[in-house]
N, C-alpha and C. Protein backbone atom coordinates (compact mmCIF):
# COMPACT_ATOMS: atom_id res chain seq x y z
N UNK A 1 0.40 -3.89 -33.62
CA UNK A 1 0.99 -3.29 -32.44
C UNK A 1 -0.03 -2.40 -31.75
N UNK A 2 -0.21 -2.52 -30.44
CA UNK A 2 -0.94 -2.00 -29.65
C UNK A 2 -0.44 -0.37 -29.45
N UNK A 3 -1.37 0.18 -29.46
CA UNK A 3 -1.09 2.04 -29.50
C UNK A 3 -1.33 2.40 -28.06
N UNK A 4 -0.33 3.23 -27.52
CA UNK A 4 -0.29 3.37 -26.45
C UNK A 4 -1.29 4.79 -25.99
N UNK A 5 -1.34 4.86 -24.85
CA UNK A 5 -2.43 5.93 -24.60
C UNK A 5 -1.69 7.03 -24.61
N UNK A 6 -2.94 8.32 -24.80
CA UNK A 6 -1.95 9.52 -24.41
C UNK A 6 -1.22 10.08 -23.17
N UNK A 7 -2.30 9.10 -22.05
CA UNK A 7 -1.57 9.49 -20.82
C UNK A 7 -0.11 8.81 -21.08
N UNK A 8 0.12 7.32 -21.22
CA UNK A 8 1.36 7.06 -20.89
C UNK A 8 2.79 7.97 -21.88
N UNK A 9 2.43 8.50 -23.08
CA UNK A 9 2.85 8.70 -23.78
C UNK A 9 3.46 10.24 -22.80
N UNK A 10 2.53 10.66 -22.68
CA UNK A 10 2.63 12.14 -21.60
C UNK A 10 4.12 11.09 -19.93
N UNK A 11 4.04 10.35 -19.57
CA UNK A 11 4.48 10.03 -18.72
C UNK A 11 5.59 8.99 -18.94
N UNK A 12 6.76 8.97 -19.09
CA UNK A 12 7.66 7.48 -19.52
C UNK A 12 7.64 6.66 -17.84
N UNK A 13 7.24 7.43 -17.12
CA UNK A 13 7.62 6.03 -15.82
C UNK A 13 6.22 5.46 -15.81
N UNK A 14 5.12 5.73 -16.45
CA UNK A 14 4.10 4.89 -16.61
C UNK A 14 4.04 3.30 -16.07
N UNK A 15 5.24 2.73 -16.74
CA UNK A 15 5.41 1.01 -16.64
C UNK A 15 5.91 1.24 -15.20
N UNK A 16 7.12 1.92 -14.65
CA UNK A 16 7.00 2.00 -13.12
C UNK A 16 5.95 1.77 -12.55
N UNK A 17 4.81 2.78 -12.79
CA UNK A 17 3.70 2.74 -11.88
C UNK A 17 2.71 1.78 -12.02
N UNK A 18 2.80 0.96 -13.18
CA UNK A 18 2.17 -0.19 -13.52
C UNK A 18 2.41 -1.32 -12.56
N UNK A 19 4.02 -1.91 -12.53
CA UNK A 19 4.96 -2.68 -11.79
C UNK A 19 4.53 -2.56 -10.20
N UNK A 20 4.69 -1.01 -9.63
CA UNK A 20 4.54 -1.04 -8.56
C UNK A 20 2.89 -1.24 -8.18
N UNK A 21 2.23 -0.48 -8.89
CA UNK A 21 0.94 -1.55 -8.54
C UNK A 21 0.80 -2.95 -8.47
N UNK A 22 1.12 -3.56 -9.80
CA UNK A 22 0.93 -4.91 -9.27
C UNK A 22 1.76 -5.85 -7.90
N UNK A 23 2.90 -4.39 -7.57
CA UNK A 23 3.62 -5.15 -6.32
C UNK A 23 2.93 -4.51 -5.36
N UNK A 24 2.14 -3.83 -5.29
CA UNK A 24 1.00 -3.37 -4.28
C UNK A 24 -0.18 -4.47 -4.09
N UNK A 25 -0.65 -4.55 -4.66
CA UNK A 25 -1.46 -5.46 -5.08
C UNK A 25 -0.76 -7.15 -4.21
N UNK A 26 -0.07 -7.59 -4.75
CA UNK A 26 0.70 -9.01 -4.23
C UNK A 26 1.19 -8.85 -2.97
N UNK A 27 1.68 -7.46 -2.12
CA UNK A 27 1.99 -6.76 -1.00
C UNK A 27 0.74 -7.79 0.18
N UNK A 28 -0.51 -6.55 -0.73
CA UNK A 28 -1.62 -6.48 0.00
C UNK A 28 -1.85 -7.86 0.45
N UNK A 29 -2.40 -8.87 -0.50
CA UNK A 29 -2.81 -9.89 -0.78
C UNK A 29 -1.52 -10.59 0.13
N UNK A 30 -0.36 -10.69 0.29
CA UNK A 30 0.48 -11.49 0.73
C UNK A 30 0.32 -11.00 2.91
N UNK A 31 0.24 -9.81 2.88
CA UNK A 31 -0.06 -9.47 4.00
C UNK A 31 -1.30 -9.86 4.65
N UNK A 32 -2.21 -9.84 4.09
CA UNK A 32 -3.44 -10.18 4.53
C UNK A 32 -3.50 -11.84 4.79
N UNK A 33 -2.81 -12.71 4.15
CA UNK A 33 -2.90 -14.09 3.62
C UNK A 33 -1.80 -14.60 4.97
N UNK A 34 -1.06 -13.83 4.85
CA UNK A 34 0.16 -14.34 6.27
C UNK A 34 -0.85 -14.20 7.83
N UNK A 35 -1.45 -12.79 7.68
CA UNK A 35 -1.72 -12.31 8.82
C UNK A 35 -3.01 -13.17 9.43
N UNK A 36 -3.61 -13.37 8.44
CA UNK A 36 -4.84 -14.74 8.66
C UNK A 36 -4.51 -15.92 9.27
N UNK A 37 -3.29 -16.41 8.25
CA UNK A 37 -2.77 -17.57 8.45
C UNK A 37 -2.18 -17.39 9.82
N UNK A 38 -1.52 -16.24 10.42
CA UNK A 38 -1.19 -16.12 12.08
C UNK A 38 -1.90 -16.49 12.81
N UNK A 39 -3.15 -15.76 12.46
CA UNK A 39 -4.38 -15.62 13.48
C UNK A 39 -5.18 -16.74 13.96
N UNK A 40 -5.15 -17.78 12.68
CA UNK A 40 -5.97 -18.78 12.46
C UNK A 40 -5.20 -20.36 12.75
N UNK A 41 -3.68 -19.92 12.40
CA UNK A 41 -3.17 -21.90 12.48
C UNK A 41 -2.90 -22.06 14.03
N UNK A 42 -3.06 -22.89 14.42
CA UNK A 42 -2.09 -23.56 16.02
C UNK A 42 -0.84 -23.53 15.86
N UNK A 43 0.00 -23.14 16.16
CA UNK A 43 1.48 -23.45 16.30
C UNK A 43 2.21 -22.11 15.40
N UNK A 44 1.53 -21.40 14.95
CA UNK A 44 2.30 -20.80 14.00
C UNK A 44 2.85 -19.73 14.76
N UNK A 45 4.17 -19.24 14.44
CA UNK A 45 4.86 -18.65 15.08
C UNK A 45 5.36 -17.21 14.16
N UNK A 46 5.02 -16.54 14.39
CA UNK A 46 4.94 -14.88 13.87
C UNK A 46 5.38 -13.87 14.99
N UNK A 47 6.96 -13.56 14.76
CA UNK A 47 7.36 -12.34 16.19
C UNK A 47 6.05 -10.94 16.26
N UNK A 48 6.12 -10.82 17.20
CA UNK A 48 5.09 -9.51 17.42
C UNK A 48 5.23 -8.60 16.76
N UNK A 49 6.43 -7.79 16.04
CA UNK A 49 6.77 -6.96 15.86
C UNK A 49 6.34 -7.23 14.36
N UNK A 50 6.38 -8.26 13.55
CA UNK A 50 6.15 -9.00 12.28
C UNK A 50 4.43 -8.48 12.06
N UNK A 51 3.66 -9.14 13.28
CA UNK A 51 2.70 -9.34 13.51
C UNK A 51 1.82 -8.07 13.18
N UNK A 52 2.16 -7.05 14.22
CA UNK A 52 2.22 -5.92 13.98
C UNK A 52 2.67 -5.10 13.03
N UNK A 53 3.09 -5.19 12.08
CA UNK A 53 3.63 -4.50 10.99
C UNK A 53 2.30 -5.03 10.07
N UNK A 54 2.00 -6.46 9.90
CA UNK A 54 1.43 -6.42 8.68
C UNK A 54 -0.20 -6.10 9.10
N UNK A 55 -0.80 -6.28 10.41
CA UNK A 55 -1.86 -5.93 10.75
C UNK A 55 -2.21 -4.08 10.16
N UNK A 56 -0.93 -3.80 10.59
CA UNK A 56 -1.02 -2.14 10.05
C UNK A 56 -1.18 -1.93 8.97
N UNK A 57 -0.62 -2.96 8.07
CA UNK A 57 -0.78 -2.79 6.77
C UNK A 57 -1.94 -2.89 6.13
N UNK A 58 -2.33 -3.82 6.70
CA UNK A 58 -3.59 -4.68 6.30
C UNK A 58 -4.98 -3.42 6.71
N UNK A 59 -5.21 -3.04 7.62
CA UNK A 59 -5.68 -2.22 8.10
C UNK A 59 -5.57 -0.43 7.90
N UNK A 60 -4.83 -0.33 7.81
CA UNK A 60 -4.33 1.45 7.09
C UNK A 60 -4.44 1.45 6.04
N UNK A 61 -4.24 0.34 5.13
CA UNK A 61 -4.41 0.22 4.03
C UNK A 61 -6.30 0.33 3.43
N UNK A 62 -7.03 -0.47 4.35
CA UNK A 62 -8.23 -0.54 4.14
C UNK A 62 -8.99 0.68 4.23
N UNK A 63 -8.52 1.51 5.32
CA UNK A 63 -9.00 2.71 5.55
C UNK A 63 -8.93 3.84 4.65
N UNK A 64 -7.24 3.98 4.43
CA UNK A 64 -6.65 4.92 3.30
C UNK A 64 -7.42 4.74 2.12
N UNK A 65 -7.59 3.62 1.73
CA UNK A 65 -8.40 3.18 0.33
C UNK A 65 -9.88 4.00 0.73
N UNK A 66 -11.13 3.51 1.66
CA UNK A 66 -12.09 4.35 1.77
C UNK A 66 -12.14 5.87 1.88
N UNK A 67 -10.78 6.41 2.51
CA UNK A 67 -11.14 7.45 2.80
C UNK A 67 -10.56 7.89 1.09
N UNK A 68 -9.63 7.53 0.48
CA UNK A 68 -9.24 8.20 -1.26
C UNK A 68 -10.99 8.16 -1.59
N UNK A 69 -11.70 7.47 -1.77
CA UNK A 69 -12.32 7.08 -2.75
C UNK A 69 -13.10 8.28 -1.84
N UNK A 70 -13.66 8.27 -0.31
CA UNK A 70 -15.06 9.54 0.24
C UNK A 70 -14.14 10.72 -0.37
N UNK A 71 -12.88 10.91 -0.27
CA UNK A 71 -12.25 12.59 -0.48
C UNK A 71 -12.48 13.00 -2.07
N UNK A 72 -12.51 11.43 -2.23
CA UNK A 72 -12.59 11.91 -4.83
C UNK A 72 -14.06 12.57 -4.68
N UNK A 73 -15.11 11.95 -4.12
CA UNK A 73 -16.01 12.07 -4.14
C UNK A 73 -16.58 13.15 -3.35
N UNK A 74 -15.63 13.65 -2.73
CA UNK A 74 -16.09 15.07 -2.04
C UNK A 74 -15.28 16.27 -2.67
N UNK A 75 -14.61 15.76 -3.48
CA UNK A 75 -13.63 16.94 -4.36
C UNK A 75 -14.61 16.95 -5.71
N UNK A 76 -15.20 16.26 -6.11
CA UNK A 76 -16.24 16.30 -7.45
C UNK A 76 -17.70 16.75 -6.62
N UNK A 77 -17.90 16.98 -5.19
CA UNK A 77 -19.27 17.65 -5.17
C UNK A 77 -18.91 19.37 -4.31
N UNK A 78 -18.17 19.21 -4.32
CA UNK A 78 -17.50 20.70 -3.87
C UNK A 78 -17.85 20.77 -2.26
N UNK A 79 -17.67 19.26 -1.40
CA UNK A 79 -17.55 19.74 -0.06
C UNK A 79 -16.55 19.27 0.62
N UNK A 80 -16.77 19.62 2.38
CA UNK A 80 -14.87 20.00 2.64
C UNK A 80 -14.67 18.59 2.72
N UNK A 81 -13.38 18.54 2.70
CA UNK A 81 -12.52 17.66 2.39
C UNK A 81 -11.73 17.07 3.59
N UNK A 82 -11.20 15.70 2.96
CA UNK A 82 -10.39 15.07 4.30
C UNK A 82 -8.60 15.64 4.19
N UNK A 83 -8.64 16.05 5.76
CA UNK A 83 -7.10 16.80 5.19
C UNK A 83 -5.93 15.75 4.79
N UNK A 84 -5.08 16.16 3.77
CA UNK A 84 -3.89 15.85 3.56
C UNK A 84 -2.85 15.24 4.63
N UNK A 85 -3.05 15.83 5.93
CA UNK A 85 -2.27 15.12 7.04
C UNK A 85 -2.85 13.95 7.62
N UNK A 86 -4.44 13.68 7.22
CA UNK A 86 -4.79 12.52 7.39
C UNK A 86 -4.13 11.34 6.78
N UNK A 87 -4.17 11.41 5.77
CA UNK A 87 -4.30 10.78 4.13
C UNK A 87 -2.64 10.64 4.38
N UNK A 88 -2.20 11.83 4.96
CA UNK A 88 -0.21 11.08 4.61
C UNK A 88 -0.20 10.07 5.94
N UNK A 89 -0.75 9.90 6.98
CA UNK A 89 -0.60 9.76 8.53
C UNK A 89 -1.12 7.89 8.18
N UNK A 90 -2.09 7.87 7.45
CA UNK A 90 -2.33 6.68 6.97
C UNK A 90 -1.83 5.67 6.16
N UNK A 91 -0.69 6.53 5.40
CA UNK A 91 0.12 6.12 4.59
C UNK A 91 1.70 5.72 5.09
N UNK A 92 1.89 6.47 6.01
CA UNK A 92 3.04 6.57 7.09
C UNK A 92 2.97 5.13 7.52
N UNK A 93 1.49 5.10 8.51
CA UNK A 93 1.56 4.10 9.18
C UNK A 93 1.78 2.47 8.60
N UNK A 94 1.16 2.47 7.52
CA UNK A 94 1.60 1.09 6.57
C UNK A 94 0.40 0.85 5.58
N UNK A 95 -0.87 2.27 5.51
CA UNK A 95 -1.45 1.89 4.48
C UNK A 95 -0.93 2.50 3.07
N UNK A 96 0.54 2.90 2.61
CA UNK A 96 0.90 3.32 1.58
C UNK A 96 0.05 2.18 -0.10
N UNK A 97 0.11 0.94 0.44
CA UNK A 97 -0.34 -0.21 -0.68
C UNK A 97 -1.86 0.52 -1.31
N UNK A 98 -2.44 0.20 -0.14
CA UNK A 98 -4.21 0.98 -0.45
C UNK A 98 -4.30 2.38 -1.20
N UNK A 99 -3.17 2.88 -0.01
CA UNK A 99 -3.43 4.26 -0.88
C UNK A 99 -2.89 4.33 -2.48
N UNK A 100 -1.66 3.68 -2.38
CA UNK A 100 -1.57 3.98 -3.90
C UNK A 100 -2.80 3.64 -5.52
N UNK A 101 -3.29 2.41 -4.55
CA UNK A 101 -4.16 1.44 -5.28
C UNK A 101 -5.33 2.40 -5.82
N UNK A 102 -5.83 2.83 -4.50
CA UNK A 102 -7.00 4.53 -4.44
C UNK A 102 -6.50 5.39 -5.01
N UNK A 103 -5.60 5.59 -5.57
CA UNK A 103 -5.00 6.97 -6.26
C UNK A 103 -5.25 6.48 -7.65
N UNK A 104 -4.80 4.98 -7.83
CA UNK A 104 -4.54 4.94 -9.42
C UNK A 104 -6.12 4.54 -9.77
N UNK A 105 -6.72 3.91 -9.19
CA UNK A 105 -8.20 3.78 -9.63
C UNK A 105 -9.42 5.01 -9.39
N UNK A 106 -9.09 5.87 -8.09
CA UNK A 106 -10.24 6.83 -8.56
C UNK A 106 -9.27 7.87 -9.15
N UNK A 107 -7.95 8.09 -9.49
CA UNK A 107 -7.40 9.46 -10.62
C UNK A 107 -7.69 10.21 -8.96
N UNK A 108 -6.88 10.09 -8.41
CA UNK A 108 -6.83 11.00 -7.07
C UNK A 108 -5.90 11.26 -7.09
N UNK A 109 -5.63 12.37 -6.37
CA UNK A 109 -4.59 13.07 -6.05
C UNK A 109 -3.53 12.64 -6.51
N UNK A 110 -3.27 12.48 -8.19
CA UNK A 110 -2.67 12.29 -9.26
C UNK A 110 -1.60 13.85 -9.65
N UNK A 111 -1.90 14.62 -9.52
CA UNK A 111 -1.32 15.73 -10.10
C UNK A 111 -0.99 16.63 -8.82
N UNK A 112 -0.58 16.72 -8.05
CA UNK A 112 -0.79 17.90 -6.80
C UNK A 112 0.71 16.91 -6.69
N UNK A 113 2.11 17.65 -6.87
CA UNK A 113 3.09 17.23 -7.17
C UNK A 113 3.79 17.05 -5.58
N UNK A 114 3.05 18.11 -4.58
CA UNK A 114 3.56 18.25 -3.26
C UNK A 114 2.85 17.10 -2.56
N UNK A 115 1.96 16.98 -2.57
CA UNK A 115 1.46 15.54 -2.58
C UNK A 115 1.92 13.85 -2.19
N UNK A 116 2.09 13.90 -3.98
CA UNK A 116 3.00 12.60 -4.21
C UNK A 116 4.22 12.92 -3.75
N UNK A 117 4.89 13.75 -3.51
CA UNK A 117 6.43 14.05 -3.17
C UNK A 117 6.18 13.22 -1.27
N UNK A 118 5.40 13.85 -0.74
CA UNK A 118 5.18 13.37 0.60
C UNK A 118 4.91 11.64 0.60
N UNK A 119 4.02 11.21 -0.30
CA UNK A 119 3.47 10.20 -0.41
C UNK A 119 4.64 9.03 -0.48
N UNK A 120 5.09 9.71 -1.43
CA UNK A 120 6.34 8.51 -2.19
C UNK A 120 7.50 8.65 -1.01
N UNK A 121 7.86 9.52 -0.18
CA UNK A 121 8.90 9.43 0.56
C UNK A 121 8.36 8.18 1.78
N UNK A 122 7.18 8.52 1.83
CA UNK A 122 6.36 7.35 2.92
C UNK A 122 6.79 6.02 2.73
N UNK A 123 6.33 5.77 0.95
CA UNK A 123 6.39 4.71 0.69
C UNK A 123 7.77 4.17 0.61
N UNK A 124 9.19 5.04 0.54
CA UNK A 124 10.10 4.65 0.68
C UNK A 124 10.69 4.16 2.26
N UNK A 125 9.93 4.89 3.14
CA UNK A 125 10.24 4.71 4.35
C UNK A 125 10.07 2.81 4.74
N UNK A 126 9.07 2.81 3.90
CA UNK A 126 8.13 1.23 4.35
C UNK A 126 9.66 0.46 3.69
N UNK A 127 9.76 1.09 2.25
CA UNK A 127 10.79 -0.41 1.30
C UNK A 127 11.74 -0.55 2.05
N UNK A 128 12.31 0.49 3.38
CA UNK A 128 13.21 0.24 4.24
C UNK A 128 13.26 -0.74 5.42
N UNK A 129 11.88 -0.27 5.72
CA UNK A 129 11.33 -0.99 6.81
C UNK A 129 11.34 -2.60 5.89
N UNK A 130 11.04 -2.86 4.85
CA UNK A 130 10.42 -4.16 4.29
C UNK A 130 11.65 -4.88 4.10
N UNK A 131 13.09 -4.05 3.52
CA UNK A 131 14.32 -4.36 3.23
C UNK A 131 14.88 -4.88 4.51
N UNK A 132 14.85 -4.47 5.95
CA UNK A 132 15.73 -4.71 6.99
C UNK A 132 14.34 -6.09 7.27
N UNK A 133 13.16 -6.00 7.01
CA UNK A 133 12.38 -7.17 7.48
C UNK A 133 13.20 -8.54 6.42
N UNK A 134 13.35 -8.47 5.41
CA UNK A 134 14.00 -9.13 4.46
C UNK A 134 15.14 -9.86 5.24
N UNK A 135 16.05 -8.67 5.17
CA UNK A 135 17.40 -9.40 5.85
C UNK A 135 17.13 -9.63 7.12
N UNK A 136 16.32 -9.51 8.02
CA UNK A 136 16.56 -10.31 8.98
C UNK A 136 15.76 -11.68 9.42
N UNK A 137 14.97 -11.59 8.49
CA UNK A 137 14.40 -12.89 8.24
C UNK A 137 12.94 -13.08 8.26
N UNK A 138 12.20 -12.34 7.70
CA UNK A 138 10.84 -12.06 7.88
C UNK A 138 10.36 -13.03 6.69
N UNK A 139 11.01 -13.50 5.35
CA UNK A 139 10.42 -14.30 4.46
C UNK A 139 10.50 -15.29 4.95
N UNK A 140 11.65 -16.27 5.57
CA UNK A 140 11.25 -17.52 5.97
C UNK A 140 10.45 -17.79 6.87
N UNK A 141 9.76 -16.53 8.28
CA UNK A 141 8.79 -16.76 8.92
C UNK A 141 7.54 -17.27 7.76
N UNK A 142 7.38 -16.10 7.02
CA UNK A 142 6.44 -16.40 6.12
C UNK A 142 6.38 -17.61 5.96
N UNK A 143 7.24 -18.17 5.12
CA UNK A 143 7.14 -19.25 4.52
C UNK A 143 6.80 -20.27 5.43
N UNK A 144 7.45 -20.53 6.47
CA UNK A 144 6.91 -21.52 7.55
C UNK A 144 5.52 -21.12 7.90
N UNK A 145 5.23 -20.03 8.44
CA UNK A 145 3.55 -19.67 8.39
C UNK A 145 2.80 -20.44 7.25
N UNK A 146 2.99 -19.73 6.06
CA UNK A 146 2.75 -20.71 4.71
C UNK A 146 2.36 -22.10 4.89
N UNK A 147 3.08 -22.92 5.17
CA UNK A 147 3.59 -24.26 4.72
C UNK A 147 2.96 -25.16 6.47
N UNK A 148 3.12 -24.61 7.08
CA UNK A 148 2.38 -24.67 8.27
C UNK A 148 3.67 -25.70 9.53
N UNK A 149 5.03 -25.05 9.50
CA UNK A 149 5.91 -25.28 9.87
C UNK A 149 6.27 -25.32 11.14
């Protein structure tokens, strides 16, 4: 039997944050893969508003990720820093995926509890936004995008 670490042991939602990474991760990758496939097939049909959502994603996400990783790296040489209203403003907009991704790989802004409290309400804002994209029919666009429909 595999021995678990002390961090997770310190943390029981550990496997949460495991889960939701890898649905960050498949997010990313599924956004980027649709939004290509928009850009690139003839005929494919993606509402604007669709369009726009995942470009944001795709993009805020890319940014949020560089800027976690310049701010780790300016918090370990002791110079100033990128503010917090950046970093949530990027996350707001639809790079919450990146950012989380940048948090769990450089150990960023892991512990600053006011923080993640802001962070995670963001990211709930999106599962809302992603839930009403759901029901109103944003997977079968996909899928026809996909399949080349």
């Amino acid at each position: 039997m595999a021995r678990r670490s002390w961090r997770s042991r310190l943390n029981p939602f550990a496997w949460i944050q495991r889960w939701f990474t890898i649905g960050a991760v498949f997010w990313l990758i599924g956004t980027t893969t649709l939004l290509a496939l928009a850009f690139v097939r003839d005929g494919a049909k993606v509402s604007a508003i669709f369009a726009i959502y995942l470009l944001l994603t795709v993009s805020c996400s890319l940014i949020a990720f560089v800027l976690y990783g310049i701010d780790k790296r300016r918090a370990i040489k002791n110079q100033p820093r990128i503010p917090e209203r950046t970093l949530h403003i990027l996350s707001l907009l639809g790079g919450w995926p990146g950012a989380h991704l940048a948090t769990r790989l450089f150990r960023h802004k892991t512990l600053k509890i006011s923080f993640r409290l802001v962070f995670w309400m963001t990211v709930a804002i999106h599962l809302i936004i992603i839930a009403y994209g759901i029901w109103s029919g944003w997977p079968i666009t996909a899928v026809r995008t996909l399949i080349g429909i």
